[in-house]
Protein backbone atom coordinates (compact mmCIF):
# COMPACT_ATOMS: atom_id res chain seq x y z
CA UNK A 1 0.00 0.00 0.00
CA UNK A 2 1.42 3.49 -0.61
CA UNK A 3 2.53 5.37 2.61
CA UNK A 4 -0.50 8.32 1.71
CA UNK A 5 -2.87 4.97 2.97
CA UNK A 6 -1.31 4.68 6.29
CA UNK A 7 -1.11 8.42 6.76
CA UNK A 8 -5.10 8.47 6.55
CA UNK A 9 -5.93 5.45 8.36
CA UNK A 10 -3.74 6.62 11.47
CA UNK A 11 -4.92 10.18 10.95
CA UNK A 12 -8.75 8.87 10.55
CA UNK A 13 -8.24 6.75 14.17
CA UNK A 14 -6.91 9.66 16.06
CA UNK A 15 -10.16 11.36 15.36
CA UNK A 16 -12.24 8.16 17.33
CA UNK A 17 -12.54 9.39 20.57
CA UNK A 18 -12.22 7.44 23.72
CA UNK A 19 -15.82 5.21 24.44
CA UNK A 20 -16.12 4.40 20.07
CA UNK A 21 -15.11 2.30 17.87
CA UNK A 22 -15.07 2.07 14.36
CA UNK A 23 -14.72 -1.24 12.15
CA UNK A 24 -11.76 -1.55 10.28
CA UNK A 25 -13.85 -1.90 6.66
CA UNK A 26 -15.16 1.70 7.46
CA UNK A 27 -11.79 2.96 8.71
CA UNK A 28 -10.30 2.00 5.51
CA UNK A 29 -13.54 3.30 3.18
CA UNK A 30 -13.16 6.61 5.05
CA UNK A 31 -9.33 6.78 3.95
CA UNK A 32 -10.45 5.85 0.19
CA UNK A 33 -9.60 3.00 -0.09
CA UNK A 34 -12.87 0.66 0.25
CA UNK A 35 -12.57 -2.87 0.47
CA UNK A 36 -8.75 -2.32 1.81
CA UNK A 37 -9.86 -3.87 5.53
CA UNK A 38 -7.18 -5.94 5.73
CA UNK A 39 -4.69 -3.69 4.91
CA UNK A 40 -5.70 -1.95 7.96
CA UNK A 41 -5.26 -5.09 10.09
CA UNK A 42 -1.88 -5.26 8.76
CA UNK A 43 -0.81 -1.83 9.47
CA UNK A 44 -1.93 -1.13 12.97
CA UNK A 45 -0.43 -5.08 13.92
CA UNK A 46 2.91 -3.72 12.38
CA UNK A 47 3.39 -0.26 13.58
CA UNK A 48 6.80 1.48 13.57
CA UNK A 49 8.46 2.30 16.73
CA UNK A 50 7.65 4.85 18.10
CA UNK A 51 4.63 5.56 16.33
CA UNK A 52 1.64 5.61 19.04
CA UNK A 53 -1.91 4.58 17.63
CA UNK A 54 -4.98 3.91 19.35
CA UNK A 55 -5.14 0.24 17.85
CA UNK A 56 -8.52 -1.04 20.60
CA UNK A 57 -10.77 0.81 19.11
CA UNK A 58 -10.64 -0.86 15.82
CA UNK A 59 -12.73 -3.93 15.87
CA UNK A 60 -14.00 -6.25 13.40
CA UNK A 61 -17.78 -5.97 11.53
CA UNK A 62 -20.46 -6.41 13.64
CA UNK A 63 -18.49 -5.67 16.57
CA UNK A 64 -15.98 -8.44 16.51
CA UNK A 65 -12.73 -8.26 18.64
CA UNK A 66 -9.38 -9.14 16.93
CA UNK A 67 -8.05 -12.22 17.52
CA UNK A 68 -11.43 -13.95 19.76
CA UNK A 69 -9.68 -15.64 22.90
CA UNK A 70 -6.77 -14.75 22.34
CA UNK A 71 -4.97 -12.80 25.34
CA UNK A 72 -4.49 -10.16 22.35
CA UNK A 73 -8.74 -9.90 22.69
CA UNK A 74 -9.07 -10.06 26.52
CA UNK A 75 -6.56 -6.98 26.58
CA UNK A 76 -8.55 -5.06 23.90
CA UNK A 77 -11.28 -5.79 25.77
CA UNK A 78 -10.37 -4.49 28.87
CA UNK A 79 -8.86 -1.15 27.31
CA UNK A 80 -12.37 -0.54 25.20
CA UNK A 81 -14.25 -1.11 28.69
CA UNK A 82 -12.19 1.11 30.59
CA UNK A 83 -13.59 3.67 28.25
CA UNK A 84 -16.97 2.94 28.69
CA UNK A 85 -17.36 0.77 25.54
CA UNK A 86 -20.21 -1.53 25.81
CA UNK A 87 -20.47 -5.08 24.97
CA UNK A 88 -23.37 -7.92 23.98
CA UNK A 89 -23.58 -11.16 25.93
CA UNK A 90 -21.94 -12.64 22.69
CA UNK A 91 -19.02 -10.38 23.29
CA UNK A 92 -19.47 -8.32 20.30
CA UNK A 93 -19.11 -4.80 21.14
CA UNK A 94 -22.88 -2.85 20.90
CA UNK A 95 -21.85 -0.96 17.46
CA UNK A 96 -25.33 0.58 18.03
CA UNK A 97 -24.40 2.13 20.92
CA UNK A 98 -20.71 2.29 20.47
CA UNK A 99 -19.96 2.79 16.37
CA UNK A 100 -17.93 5.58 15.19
CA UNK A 101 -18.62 6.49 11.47
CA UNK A 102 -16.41 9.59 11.19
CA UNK A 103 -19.33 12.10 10.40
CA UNK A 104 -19.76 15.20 12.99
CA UNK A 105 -23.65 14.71 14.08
């Protein structure tokens, strides 16, 4: 992917504010470059150094976690709760309640 595609997608997930999320189909859509969702998965699991990125609040559609059971899950679970994220019996984080689309109601 060309380095303008990482630029957006980390600028795009600074703008989700603690408490949201935002799937990483619509975080890539929202940087042009729709149907690129696994390209985002592949940038924010191989970040540079030093480069800080608020990686939790990306889940999958419908409110999947990355990585289910995984001690990678239970810890992005833990960070989205802290901040008031809520979850579904299933697991699945409420999108409803929770989604972050990147338009200023």
């Amino acid at each position: 992917m060309p380095p303008e595609f990482a630029r957006r997608v980390l600028a795009l997930l600074a703008q989700v504010p603690p408490g949201r999320v935002v799937s990483y189909g619509v975080l890539a859509e929202l940087a042009g470059y729709p149907r690129h969702s696994r390209h985002v998965g592949h940038l924010l699991g191989h970040l540079p150094d030093g480069v800080s990125a608020a990686w939790h609040r990306v889940v999958g559609a419908g409110g999947r976690l990355s990585r289910p059971g995984s001690e990678h899950a239970d810890w992005q679970r833990l960070l989205l709760e802290e901040e008031g994220v809520a979850f579904h019996v299933s697991g699945k984080v409420d999108m409803r309640a929770c989604e972050w689309t990147g338009w200023i109601v």
